[in-house]
C-alpha atoms as a PDB file:
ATOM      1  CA  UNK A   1     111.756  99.057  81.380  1.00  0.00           C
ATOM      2  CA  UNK A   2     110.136 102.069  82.379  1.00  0.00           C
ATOM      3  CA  UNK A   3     107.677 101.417  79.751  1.00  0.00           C
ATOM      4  CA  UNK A   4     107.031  97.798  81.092  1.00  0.00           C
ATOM      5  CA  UNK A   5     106.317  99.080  84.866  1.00  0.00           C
ATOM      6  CA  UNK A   6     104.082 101.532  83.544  1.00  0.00           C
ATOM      7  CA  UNK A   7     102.078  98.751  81.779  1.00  0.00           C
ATOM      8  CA  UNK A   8     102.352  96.202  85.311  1.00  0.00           C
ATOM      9  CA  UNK A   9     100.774  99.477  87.417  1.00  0.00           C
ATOM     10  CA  UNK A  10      97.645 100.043  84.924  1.00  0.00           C
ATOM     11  CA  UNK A  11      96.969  96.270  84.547  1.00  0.00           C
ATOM     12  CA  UNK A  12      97.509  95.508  88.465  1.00  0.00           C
ATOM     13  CA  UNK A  13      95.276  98.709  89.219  1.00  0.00           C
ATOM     14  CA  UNK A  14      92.448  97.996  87.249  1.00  0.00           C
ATOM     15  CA  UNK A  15      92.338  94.535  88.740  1.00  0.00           C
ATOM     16  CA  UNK A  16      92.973  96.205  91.769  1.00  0.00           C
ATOM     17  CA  UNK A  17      89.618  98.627  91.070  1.00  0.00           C
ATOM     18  CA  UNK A  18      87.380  96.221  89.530  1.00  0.00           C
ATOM     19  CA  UNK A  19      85.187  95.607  93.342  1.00  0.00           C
ATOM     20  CA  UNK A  20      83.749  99.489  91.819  1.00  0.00           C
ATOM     21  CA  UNK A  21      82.575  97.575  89.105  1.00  0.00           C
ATOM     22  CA  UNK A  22      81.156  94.307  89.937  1.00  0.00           C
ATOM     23  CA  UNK A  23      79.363  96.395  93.114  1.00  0.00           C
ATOM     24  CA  UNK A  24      77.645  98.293  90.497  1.00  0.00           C
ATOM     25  CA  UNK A  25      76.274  95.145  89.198  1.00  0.00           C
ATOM     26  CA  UNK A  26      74.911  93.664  92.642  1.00  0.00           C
ATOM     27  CA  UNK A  27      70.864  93.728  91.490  1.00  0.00           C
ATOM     28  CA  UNK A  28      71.986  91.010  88.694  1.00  0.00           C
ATOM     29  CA  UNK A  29      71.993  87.349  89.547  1.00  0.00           C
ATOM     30  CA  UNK A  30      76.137  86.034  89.691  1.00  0.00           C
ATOM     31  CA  UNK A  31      75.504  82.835  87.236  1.00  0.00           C
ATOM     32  CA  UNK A  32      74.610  86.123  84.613  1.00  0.00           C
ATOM     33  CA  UNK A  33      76.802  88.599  85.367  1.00  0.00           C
ATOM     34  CA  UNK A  34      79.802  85.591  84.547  1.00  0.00           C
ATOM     35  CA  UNK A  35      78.254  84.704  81.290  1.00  0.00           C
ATOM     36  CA  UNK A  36      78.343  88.128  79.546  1.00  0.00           C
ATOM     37  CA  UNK A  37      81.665  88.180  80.892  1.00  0.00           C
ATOM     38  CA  UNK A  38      82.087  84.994  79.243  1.00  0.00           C
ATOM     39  CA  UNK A  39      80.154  86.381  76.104  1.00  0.00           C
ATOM     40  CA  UNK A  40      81.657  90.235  75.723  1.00  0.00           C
ATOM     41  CA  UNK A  41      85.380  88.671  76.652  1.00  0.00           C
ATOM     42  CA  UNK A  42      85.104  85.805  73.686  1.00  0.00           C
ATOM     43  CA  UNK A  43      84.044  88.597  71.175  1.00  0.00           C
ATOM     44  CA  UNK A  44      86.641  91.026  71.641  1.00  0.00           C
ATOM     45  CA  UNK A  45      89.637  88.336  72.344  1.00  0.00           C
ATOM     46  CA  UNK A  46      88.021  86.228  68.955  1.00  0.00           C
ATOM     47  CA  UNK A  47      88.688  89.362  67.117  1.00  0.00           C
ATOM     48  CA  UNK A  48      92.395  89.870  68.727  1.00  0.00           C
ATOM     49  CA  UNK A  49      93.520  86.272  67.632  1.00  0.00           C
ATOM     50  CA  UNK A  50      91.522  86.232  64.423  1.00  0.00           C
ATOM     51  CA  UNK A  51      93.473  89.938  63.090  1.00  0.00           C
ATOM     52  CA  UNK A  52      97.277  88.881  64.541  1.00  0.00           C
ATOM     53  CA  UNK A  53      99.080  85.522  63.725  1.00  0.00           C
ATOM     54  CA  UNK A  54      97.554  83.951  67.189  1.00  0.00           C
ATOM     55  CA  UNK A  55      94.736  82.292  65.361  1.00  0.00           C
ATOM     56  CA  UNK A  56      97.447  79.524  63.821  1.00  0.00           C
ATOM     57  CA  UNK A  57      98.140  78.758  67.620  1.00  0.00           C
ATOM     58  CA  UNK A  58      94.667  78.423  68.659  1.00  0.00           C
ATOM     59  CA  UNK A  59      93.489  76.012  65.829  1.00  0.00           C
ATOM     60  CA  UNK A  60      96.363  74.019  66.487  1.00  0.00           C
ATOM     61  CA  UNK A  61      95.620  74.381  69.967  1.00  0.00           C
ATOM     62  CA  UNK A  62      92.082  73.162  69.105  1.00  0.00           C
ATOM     63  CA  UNK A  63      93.417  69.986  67.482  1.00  0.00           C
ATOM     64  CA  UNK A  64      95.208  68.659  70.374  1.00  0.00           C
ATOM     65  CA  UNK A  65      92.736  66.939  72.743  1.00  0.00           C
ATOM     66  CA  UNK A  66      95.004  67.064  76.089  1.00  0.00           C
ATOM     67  CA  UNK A  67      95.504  70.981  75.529  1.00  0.00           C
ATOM     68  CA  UNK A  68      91.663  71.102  75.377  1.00  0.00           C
ATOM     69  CA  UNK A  69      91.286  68.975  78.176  1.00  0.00           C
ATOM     70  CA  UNK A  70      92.964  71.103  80.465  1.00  0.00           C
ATOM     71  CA  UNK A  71      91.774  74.731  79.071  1.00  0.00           C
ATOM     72  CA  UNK A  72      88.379  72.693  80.119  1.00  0.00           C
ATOM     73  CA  UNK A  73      89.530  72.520  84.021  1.00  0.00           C
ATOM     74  CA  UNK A  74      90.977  75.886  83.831  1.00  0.00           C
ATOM     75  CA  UNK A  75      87.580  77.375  82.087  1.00  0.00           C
ATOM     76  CA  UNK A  76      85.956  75.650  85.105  1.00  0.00           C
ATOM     77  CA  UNK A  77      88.072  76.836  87.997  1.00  0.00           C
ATOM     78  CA  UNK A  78      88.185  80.488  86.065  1.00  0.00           C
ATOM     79  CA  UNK A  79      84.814  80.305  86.356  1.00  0.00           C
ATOM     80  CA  UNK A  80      84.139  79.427  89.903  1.00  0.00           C
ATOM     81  CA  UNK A  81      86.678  82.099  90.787  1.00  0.00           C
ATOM     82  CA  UNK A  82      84.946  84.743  88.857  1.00  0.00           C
ATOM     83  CA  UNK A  83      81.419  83.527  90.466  1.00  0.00           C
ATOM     84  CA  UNK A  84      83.014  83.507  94.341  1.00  0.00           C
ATOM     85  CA  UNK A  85      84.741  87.036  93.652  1.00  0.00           C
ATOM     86  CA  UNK A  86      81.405  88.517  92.814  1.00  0.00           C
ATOM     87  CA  UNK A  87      79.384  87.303  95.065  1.00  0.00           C
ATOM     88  CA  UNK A  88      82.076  88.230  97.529  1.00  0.00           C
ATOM     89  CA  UNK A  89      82.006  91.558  96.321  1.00  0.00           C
ATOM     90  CA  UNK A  90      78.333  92.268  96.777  1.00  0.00           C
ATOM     91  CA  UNK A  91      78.047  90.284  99.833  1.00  0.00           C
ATOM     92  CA  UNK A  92      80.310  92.987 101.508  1.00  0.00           C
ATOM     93  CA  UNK A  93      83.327  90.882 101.589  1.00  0.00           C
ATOM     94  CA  UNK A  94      85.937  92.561  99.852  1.00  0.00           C
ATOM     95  CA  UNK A  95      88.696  92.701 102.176  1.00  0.00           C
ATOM     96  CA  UNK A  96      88.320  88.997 102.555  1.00  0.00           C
ATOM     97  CA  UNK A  97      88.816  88.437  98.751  1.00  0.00           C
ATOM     98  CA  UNK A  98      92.049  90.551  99.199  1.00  0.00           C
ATOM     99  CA  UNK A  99      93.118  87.878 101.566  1.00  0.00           C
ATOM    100  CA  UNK A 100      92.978  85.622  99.116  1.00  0.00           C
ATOM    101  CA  UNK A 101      95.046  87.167  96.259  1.00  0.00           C
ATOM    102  CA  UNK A 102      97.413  88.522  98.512  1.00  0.00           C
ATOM    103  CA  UNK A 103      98.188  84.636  99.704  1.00  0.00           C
ATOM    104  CA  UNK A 104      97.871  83.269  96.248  1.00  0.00           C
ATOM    105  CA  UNK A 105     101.431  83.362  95.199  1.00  0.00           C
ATOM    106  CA  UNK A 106     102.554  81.549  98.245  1.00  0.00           C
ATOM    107  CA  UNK A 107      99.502  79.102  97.664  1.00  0.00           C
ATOM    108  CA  UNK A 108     101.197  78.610  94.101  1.00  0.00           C
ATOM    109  CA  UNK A 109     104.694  77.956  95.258  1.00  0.00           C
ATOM    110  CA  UNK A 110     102.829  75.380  97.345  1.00  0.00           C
ATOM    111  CA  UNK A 111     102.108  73.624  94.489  1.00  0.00           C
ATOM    112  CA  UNK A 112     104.827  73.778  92.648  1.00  0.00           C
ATOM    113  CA  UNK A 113     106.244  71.970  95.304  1.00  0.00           C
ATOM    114  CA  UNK A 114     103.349  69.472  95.574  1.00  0.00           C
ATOM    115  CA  UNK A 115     102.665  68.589  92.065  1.00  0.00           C
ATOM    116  CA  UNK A 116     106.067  69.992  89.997  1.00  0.00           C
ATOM    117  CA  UNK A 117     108.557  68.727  92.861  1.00  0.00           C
ATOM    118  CA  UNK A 118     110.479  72.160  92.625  1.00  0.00           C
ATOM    119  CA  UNK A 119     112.769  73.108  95.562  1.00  0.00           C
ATOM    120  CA  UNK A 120     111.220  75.332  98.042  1.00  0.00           C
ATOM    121  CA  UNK A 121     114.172  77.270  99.920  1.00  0.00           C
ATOM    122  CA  UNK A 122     114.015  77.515 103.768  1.00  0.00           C
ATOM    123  CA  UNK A 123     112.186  81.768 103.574  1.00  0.00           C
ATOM    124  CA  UNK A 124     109.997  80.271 101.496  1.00  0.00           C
ATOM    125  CA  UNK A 125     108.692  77.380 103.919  1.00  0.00           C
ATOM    126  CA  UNK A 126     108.601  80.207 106.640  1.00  0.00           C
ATOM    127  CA  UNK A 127     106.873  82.611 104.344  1.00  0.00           C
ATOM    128  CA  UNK A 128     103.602  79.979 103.970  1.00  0.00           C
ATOM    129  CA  UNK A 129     104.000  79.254 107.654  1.00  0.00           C
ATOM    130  CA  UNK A 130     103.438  82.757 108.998  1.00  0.00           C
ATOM    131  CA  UNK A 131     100.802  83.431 106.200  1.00  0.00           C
ATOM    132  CA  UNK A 132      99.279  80.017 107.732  1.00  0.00           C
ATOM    133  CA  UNK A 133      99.531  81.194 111.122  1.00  0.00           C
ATOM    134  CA  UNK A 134      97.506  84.499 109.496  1.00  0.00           C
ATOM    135  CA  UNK A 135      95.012  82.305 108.245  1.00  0.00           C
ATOM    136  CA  UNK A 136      94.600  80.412 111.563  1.00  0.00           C
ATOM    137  CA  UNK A 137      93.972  83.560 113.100  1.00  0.00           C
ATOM    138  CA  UNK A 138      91.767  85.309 110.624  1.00  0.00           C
ATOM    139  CA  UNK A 139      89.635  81.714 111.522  1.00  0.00           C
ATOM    140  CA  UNK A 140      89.075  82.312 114.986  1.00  0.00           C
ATOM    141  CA  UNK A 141      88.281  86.135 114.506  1.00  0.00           C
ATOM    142  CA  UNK A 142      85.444  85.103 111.864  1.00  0.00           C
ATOM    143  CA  UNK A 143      84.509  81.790 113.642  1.00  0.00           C
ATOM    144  CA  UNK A 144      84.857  80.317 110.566  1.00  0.00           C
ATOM    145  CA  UNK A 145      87.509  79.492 107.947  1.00  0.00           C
ATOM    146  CA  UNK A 146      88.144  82.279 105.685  1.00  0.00           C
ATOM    147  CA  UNK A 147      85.995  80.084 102.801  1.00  0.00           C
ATOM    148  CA  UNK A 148      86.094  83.173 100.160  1.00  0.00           C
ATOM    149  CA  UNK A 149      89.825  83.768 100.225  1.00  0.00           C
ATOM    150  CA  UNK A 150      90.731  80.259 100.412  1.00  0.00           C
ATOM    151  CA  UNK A 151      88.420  79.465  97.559  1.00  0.00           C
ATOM    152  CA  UNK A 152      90.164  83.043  95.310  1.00  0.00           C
ATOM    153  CA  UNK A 153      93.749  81.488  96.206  1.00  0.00           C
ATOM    154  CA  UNK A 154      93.187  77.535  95.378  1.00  0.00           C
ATOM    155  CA  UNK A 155      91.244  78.556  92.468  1.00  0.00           C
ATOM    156  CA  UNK A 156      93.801  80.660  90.868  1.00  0.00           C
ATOM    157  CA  UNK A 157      97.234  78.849  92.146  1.00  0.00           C
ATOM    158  CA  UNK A 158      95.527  75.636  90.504  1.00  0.00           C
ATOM    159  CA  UNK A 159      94.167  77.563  87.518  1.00  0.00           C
ATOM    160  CA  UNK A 160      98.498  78.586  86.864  1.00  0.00           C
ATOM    161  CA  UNK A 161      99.368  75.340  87.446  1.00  0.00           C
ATOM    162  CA  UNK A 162      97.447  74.131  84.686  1.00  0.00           C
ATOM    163  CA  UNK A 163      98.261  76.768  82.351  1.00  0.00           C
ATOM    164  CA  UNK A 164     102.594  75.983  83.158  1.00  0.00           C
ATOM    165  CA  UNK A 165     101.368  72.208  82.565  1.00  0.00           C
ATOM    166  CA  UNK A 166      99.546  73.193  79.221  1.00  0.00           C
ATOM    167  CA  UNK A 167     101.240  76.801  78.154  1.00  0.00           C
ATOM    168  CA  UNK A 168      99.532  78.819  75.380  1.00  0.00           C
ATOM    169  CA  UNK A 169      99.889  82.492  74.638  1.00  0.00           C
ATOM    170  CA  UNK A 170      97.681  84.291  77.257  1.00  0.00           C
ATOM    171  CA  UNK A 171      95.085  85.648  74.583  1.00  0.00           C
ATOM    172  CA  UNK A 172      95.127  82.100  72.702  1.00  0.00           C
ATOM    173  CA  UNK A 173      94.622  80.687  76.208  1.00  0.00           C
ATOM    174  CA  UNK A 174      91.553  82.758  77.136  1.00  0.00           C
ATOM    175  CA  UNK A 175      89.937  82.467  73.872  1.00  0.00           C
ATOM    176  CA  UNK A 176      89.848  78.857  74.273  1.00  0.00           C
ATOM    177  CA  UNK A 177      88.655  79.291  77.624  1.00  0.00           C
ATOM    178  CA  UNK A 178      85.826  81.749  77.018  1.00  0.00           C
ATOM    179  CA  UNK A 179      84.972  79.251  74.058  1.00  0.00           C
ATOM    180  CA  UNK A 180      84.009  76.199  76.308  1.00  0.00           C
ATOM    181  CA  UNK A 181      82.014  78.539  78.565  1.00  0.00           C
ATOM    182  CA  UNK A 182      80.428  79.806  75.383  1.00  0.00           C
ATOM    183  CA  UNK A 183      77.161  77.430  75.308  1.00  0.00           C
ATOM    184  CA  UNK A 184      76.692  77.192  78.945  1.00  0.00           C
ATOM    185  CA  UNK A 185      76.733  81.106  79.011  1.00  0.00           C
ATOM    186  CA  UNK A 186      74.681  81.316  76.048  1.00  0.00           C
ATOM    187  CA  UNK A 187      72.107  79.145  77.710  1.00  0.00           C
ATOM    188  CA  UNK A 188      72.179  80.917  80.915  1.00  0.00           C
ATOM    189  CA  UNK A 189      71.690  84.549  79.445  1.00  0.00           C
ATOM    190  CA  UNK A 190      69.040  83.013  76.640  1.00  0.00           C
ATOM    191  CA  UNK A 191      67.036  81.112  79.506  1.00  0.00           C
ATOM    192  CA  UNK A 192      67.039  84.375  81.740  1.00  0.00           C
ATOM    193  CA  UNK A 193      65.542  86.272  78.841  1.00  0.00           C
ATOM    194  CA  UNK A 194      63.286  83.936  77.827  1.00  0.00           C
ATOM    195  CA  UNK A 195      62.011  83.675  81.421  1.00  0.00           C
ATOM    196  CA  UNK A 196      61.604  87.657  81.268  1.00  0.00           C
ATOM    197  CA  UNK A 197      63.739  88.249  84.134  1.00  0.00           C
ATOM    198  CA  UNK A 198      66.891  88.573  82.155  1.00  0.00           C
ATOM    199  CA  UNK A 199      69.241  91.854  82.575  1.00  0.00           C
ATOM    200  CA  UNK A 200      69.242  93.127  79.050  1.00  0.00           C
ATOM    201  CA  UNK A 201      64.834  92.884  79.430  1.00  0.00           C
ATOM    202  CA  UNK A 202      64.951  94.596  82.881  1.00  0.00           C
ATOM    203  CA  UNK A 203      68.112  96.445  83.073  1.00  0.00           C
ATOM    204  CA  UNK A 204      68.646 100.257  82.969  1.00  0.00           C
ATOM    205  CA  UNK A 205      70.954 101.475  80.151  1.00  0.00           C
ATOM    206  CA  UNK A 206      74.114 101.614  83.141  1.00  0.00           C
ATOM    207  CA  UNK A 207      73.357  97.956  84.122  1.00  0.00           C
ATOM    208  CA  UNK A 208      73.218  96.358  80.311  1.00  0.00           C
ATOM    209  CA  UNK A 209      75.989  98.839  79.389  1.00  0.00           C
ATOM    210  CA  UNK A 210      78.588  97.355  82.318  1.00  0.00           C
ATOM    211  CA  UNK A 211      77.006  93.816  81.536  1.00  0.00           C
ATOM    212  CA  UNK A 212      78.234  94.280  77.796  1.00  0.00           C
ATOM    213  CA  UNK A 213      81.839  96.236  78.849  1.00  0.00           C
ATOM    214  CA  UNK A 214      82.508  93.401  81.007  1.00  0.00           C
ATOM    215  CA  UNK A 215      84.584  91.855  78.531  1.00  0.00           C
ATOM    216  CA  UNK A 216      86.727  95.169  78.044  1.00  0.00           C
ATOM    217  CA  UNK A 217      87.747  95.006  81.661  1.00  0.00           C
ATOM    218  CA  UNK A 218      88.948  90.841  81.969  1.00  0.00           C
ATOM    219  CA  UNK A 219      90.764  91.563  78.465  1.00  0.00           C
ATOM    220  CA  UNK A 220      92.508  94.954  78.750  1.00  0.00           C
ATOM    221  CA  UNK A 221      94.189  94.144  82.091  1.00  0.00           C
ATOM    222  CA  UNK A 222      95.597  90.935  80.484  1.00  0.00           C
ATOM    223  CA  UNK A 223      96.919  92.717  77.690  1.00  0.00           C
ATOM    224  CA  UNK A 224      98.714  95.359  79.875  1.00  0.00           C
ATOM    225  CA  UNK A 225      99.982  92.606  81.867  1.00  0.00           C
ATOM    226  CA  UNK A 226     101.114  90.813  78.615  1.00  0.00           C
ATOM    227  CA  UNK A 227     102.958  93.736  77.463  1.00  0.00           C
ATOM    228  CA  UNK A 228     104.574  94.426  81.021  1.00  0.00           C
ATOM    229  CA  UNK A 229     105.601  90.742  80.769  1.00  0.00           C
ATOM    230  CA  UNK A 230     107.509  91.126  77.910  1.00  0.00           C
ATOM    231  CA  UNK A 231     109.519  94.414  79.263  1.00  0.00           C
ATOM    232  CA  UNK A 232     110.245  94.068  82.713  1.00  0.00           C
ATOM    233  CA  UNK A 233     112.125  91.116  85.068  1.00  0.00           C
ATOM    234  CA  UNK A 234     109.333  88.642  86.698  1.00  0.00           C
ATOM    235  CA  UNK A 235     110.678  89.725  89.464  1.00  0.00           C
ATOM    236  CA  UNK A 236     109.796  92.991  89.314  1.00  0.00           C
ATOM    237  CA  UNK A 237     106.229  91.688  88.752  1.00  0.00           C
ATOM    238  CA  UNK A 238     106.246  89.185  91.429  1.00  0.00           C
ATOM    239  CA  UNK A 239     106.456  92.967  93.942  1.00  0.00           C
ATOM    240  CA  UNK A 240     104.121  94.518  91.717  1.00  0.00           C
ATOM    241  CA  UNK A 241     101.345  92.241  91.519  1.00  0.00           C
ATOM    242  CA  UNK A 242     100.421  93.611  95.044  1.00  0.00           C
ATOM    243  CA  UNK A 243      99.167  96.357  94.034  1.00  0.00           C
ATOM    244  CA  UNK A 244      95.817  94.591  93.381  1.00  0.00           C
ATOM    245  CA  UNK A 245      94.966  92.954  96.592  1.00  0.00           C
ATOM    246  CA  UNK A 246      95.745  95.871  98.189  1.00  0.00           C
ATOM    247  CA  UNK A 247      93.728  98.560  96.129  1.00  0.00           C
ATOM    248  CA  UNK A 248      90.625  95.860  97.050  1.00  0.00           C
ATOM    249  CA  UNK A 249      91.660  95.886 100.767  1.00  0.00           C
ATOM    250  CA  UNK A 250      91.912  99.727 100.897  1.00  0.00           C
ATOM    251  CA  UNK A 251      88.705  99.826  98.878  1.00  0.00           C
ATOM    252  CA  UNK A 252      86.731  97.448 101.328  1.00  0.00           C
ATOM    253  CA  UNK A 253      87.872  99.343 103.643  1.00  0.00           C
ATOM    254  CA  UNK A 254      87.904 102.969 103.084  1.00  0.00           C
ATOM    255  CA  UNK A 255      85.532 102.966 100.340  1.00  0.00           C
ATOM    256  CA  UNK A 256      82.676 100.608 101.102  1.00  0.00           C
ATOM    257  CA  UNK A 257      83.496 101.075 105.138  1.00  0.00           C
ATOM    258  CA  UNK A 258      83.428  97.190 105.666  1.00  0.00           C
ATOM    259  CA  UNK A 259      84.824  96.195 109.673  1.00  0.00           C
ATOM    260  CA  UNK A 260      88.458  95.367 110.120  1.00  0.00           C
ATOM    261  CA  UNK A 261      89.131  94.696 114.090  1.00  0.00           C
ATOM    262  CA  UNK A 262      92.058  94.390 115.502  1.00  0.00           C
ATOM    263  CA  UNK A 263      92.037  90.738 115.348  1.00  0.00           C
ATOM    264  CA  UNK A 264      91.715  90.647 111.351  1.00  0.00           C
ATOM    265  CA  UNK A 265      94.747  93.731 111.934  1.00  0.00           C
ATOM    266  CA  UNK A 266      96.583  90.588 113.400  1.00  0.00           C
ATOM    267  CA  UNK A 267      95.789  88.099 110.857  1.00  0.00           C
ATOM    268  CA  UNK A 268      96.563  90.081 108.208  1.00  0.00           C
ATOM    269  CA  UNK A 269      99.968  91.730 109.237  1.00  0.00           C
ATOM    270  CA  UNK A 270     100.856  87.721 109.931  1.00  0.00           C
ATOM    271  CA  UNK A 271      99.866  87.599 106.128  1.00  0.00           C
ATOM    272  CA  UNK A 272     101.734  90.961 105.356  1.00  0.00           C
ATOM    273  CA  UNK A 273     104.860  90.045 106.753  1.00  0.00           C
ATOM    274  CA  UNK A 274     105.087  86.627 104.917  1.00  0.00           C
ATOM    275  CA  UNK A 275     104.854  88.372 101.868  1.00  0.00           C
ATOM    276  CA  UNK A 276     107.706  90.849 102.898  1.00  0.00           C
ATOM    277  CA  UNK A 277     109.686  87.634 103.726  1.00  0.00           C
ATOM    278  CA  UNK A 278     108.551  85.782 100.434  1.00  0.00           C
ATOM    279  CA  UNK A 279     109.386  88.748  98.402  1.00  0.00           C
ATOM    280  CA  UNK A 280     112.896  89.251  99.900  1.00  0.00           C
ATOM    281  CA  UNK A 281     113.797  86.075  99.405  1.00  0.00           C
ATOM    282  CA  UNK A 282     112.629  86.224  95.924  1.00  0.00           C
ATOM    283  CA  UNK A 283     114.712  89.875  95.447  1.00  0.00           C
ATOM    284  CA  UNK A 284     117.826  87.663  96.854  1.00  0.00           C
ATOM    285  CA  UNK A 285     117.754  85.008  94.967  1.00  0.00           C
ATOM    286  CA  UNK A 286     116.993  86.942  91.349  1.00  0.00           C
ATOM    287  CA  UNK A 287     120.297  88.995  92.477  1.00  0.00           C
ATOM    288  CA  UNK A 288     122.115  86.082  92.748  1.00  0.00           C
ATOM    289  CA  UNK A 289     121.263  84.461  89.806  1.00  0.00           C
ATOM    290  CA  UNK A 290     122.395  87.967  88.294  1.00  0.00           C
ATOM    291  CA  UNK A 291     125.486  87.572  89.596  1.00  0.00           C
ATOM    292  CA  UNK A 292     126.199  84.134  88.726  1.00  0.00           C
ATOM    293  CA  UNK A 293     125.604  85.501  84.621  1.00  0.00           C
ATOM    294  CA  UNK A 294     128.745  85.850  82.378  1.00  0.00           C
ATOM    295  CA  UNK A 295     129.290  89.236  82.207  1.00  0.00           C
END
């Protein structure tokens, strides 16, 4: 268990960190920055599958054309996510992408309900409704709909739907992934070389050496979170998963000294305390479903 929360905290915090890194990369164009992510992340997850027993998964994954299908829609939403994060980032709008992870969860429960017809109980509806009200808020403060956060949140609560519609073991699952981004990445990287403007032509040794790590920090969070997964109650990871949105919020704040007034104070704690709500109701419900076991 211990082990397990250890591994949630580490994956959740470098998530959590990763505006430090992407900021570092704000003199490269987004459309680049994504494909060596695509590119670095499909070499070091090819080599995961290809030395366990995963790589009997993914070629039967490969032969199944409505699995592909939908690893297709989620390599396209995972990539429009990645794209509005960064730009996000180095637009100076990292407390706005915390917005959106922090209301993701509740965006996904939305869902469920939508699309899955699962049972939403009563906290649940009044969780989304005060995180709604938070949003509603956060909209007249900005004069504008919160487009980044909203854009994080549907991106990512559609991108899990998929994945519970089509389930593959998470490294199998982004292997195939990175693999249909593979020749649009390729071209983008090739053509931005070509043209002589490309990062690994112009870059200093720091730029092309994040560029090329960028892989090492999408995959070792995911195996962290993999291995928490496996040792501690979803539960307990449903509280965790916090941690990220909140290290980003603290960092856009603290760190990179972006404005929070009093009426984003508002529209947040509105979000906040639908969380609080969500997540007791979750904590209640796993307890009683603990209780209801044979013992």
């Amino acid at each position: 268990m211990n082990n397990g929360i250890w591994y949630a905290i580490v994956a959740y915090g470098l998530w959590g960190v990763l505006p430090i890194y992407w900021k570092l990369l704000h003199g490269v164009a987004e459309p680049e920055v994504i494909s060596f992510r695509v590119l670095s992340s499909l070499v070091l997850l090819a080599a995961v599958v290809a030395l366990s027993t995963r790589r009997t998964a993914l070629l039967a994954a490969m032969r199944q054309p409505r699995t592909v299908l939908t690893y297709l829609f989620t390599a396209i939403l995972i990539a429009i996510n990645w794209g509005a994060y960064i730009w996000a980032v180095n637009a100076d709008l990292i407390v706005e992408t915390s917005l959106g992870y922090y209301i993701n969860p509740l965006l996904s429960v939305l869902f469920g309900v939508v699309v899955l017809r699962e049972r939403m109980a009563a906290a649940q509806w009044a969780a989304i409704a005060l995180a709604g009200a938070g949003v509603v808020v956060l909209t007249l403060v900005y004069g504008r709909p919160p487009w980044i956060a909203l854009t994080l949140a549907t991106t990512f609560a559609l991108y899990g739907l998929a994945k519970k519609l089509a389930p593959l073991d998470p490294f199998v699952g982004l292997t195939l992934e990175n693999g249909v981004l593979l020749i649009p990445a390729a071209l983008i990287v090739g053509l931005a070389e070509y043209g002589g403007g490309g990062a690994l032509g112009q870059g200093d040794p720091l730029t092309i050496g994040l560029l090329l790590g960028a892989g090492l920090v999408t995959t070792v969070p995911m195996f962290c979170f993999t291995l928490a997964a496996q040792r501690i109650p979803l539960s307990l990871i449903g509280v965790l998963q916090y941690l990220a949105p909140t290290l980003q919020f603290l960092i856009g704040v603290l760190v990179y000294r972006e404005p929070f007034s009093h009426g984003q104070l508002i529209g947040f704690s509105l979000v906040w305390l639908a969380l609080a709500v969500f997540g007791l109701e979750r904590m209640l419900a796993y307890r009683a479903t603990r209780a209801a076991l044979p013992h």
